[in-house]
C-alpha atoms as a PDB file:
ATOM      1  CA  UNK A   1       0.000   0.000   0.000  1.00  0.00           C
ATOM      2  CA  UNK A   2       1.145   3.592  -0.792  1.00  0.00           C
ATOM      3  CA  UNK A   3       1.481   6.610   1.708  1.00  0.00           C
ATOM      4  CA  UNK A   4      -1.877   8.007   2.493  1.00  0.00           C
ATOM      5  CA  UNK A   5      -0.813  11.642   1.323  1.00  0.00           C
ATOM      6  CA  UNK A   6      -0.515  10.368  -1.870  1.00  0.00           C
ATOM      7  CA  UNK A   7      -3.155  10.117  -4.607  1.00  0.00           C
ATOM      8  CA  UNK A   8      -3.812   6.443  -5.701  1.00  0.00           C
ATOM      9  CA  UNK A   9      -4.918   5.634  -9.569  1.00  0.00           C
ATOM     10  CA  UNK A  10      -8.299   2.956  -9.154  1.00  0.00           C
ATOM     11  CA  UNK A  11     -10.318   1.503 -11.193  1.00  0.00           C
ATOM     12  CA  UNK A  12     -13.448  -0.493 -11.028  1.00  0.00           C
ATOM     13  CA  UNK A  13     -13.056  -4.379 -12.635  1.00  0.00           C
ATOM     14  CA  UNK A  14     -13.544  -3.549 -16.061  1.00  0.00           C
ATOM     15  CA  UNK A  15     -11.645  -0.510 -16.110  1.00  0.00           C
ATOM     16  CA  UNK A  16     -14.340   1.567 -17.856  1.00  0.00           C
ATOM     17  CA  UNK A  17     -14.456   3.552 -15.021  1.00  0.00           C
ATOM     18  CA  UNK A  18     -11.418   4.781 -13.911  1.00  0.00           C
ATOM     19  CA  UNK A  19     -10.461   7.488 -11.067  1.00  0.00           C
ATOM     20  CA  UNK A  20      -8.034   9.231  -8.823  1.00  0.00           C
ATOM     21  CA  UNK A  21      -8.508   9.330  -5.232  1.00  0.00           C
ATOM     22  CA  UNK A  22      -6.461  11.156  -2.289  1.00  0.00           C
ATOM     23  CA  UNK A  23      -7.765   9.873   0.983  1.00  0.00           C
ATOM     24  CA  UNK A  24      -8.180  12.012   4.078  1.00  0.00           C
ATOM     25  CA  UNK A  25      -6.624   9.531   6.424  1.00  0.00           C
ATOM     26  CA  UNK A  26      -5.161   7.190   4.202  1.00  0.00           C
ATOM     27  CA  UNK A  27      -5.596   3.678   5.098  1.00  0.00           C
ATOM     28  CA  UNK A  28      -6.865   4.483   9.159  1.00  0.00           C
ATOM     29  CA  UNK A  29     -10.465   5.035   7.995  1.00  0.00           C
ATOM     30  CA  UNK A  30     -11.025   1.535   6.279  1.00  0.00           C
ATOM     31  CA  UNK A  31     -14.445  -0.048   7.543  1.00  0.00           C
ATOM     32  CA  UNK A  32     -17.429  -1.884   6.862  1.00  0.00           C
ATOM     33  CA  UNK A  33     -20.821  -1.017   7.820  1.00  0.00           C
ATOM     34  CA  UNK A  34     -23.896  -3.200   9.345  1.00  0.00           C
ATOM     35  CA  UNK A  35     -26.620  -1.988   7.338  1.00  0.00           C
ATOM     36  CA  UNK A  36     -28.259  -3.742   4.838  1.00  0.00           C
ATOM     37  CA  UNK A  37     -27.022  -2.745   1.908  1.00  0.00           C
ATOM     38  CA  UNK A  38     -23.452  -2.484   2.800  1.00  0.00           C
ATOM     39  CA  UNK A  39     -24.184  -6.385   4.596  1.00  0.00           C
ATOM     40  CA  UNK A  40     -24.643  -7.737   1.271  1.00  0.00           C
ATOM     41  CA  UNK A  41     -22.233  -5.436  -0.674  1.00  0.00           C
ATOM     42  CA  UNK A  42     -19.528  -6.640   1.492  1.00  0.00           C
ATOM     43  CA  UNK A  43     -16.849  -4.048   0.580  1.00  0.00           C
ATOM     44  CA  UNK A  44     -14.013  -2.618   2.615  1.00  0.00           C
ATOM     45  CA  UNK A  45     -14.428   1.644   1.682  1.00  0.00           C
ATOM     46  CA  UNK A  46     -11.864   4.371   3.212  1.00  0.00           C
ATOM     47  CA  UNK A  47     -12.469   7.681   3.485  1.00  0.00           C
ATOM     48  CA  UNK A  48     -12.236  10.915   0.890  1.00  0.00           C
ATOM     49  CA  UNK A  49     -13.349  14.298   0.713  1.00  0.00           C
ATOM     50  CA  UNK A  50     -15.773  14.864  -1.977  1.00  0.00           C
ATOM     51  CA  UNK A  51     -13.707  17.610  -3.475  1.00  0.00           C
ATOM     52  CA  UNK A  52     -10.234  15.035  -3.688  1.00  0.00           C
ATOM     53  CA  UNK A  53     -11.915  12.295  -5.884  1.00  0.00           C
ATOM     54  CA  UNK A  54     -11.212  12.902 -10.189  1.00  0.00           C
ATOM     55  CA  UNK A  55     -12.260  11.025 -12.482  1.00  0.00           C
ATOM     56  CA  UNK A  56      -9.968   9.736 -15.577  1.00  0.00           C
ATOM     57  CA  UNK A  57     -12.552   7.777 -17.854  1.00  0.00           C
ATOM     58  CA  UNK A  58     -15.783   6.327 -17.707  1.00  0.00           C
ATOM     59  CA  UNK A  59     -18.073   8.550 -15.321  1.00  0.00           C
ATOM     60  CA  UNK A  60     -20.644   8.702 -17.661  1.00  0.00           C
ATOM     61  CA  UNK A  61     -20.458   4.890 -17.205  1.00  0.00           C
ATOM     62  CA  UNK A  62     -21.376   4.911 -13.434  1.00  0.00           C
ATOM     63  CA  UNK A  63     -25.330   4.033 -12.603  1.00  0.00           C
ATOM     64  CA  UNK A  64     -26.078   5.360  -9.038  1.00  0.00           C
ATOM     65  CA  UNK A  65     -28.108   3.479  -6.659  1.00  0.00           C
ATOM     66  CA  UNK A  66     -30.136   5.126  -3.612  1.00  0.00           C
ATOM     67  CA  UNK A  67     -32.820   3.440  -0.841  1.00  0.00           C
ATOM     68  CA  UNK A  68     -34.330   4.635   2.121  1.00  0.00           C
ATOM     69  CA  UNK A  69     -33.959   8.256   3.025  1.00  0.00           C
ATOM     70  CA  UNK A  70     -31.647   8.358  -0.142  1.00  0.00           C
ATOM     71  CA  UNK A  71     -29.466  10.303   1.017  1.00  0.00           C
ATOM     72  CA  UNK A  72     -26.469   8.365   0.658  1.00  0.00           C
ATOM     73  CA  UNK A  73     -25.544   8.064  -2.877  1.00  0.00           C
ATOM     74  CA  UNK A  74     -24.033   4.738  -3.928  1.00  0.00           C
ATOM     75  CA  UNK A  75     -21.988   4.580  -7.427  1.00  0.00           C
ATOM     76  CA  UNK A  76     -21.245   1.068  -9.700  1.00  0.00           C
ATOM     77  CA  UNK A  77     -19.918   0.426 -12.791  1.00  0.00           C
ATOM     78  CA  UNK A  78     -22.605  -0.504 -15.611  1.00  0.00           C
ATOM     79  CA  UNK A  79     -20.357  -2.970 -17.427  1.00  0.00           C
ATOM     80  CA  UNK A  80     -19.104  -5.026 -14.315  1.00  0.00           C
ATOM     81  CA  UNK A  81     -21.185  -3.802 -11.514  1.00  0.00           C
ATOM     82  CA  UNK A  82     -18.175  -3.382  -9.518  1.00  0.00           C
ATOM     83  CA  UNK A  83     -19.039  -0.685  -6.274  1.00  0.00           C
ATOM     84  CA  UNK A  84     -16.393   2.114  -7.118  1.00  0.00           C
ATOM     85  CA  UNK A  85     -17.700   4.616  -4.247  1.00  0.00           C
ATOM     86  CA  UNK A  86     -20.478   6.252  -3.061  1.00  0.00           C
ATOM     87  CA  UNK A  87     -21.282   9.390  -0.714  1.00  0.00           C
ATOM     88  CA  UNK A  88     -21.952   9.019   2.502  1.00  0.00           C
ATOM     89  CA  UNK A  89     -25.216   9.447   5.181  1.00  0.00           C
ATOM     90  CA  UNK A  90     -23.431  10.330   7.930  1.00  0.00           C
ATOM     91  CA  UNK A  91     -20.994  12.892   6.587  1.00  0.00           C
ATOM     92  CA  UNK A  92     -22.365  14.155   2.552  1.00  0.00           C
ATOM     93  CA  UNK A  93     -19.224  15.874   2.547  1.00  0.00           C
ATOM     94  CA  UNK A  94     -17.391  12.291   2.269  1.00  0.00           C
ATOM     95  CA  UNK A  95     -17.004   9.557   0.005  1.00  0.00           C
ATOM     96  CA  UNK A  96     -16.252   5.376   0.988  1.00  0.00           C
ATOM     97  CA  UNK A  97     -14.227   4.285  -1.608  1.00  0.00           C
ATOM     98  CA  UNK A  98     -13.937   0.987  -2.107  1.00  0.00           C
ATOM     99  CA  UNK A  99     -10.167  -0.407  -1.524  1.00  0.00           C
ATOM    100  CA  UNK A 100     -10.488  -3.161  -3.704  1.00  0.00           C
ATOM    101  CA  UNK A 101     -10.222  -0.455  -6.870  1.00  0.00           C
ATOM    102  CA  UNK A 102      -7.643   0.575  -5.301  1.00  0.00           C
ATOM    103  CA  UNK A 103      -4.805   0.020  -7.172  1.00  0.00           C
ATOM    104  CA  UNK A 104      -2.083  -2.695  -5.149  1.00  0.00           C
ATOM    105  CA  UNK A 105      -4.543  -3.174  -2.348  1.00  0.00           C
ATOM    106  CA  UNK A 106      -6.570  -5.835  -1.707  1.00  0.00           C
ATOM    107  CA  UNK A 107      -9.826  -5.837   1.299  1.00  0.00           C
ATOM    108  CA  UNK A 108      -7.112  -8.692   2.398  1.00  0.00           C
ATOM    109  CA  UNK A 109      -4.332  -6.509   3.229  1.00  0.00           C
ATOM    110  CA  UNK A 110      -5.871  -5.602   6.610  1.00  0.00           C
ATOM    111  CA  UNK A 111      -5.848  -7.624   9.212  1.00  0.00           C
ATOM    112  CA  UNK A 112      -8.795  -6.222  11.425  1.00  0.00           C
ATOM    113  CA  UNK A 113     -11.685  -4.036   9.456  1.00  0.00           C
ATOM    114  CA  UNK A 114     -13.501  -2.165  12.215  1.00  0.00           C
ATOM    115  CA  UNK A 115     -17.372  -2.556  11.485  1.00  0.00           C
ATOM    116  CA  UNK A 116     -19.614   0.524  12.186  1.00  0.00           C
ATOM    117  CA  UNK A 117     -23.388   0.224  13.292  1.00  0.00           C
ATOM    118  CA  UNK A 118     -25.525   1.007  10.238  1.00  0.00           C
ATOM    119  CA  UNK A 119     -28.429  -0.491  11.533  1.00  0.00           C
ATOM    120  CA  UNK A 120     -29.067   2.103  13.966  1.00  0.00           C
ATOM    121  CA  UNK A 121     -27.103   4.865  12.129  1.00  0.00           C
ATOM    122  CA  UNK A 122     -25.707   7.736  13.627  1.00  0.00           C
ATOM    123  CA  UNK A 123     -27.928  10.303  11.465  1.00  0.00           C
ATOM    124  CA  UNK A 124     -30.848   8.802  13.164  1.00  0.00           C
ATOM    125  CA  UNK A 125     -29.258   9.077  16.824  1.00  0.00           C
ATOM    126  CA  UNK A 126     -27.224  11.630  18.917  1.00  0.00           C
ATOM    127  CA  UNK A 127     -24.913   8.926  19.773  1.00  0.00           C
ATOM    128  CA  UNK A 128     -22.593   9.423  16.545  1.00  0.00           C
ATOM    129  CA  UNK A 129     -21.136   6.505  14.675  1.00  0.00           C
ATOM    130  CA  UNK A 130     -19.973   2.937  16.892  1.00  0.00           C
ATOM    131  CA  UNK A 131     -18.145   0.433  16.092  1.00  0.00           C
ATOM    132  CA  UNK A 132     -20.160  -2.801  16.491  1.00  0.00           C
ATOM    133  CA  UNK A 133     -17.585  -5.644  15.663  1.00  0.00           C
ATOM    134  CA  UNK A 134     -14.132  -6.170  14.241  1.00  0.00           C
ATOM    135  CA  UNK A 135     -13.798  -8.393  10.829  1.00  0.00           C
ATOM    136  CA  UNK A 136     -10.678  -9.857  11.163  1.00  0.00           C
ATOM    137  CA  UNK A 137      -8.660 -12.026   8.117  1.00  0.00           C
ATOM    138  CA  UNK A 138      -6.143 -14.540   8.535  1.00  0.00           C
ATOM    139  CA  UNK A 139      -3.856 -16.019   5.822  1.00  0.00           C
ATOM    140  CA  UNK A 140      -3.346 -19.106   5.735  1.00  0.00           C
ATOM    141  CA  UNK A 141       0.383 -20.149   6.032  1.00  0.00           C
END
């Protein structure tokens, strides 16, 4: 993985769509979330200010996919359906991106994924966000 004050080329499977990302505290903010659509999309997304996402090719390819109070905004590839990123409930202001377009990193490169409660999300309580569990991986040797 590169330095988090870098910018880091991704790219969703296909590579229709294709971006540049600079993330706001590099690799510190990866997570997953509880609620049900991030339960079945299953990615690992770090953090980005809306303003330090460009894109190289393919925007015009992304299909945009909204539920609920809709104000999240969640964006895929057409061609492969890959998540790329999408803009976030709890802070507009922010994008998840997903790691695995990341280019070099892999949702297996970390160890422990802290999982946030989107069940009973923090826009809907004073409490703020919470982590609820820890995902953990382990390589086989």
């Amino acid at each position: 993985m590169t330095s988090e004050s870098q910018q880091h080329e991704a790219a969703c499977h296909c590579g229709a769509v294709r971006f540049r990302v600079r993330l706001t505290d590099g690799f510190r903010t990866a997570r997953r979330c509880s609620c049900s659509y991030c339960r079945m999309r299953g990615a690992v997304a770090v953090s980005a200010a809306v303003g330090d996402i460009a894109f190289i090719a393919g925007e015009e390819n992304l299909t945009l996919y909204q539920f609920n109070t809709l104000t999240a905004k969640h964006w895929f590839c057409k061609t492969c359906g890959i998540y790329t990123h999408h803009q976030r409930r709890s802070n507009p202001r922010e994008f998840g991106v997903n790691v695995a377009c990341l280019e070099g990193v892999s949702p297996f490169d970390f160890p422990e994924v802290p999982v946030v409660d989107g069940v009973f999300h923090p826009s809907d309580a004073a409490t703020g966000s919470r982590v609820v569990g820890i995902l953990r991986f382990e390589a086989e040797s």
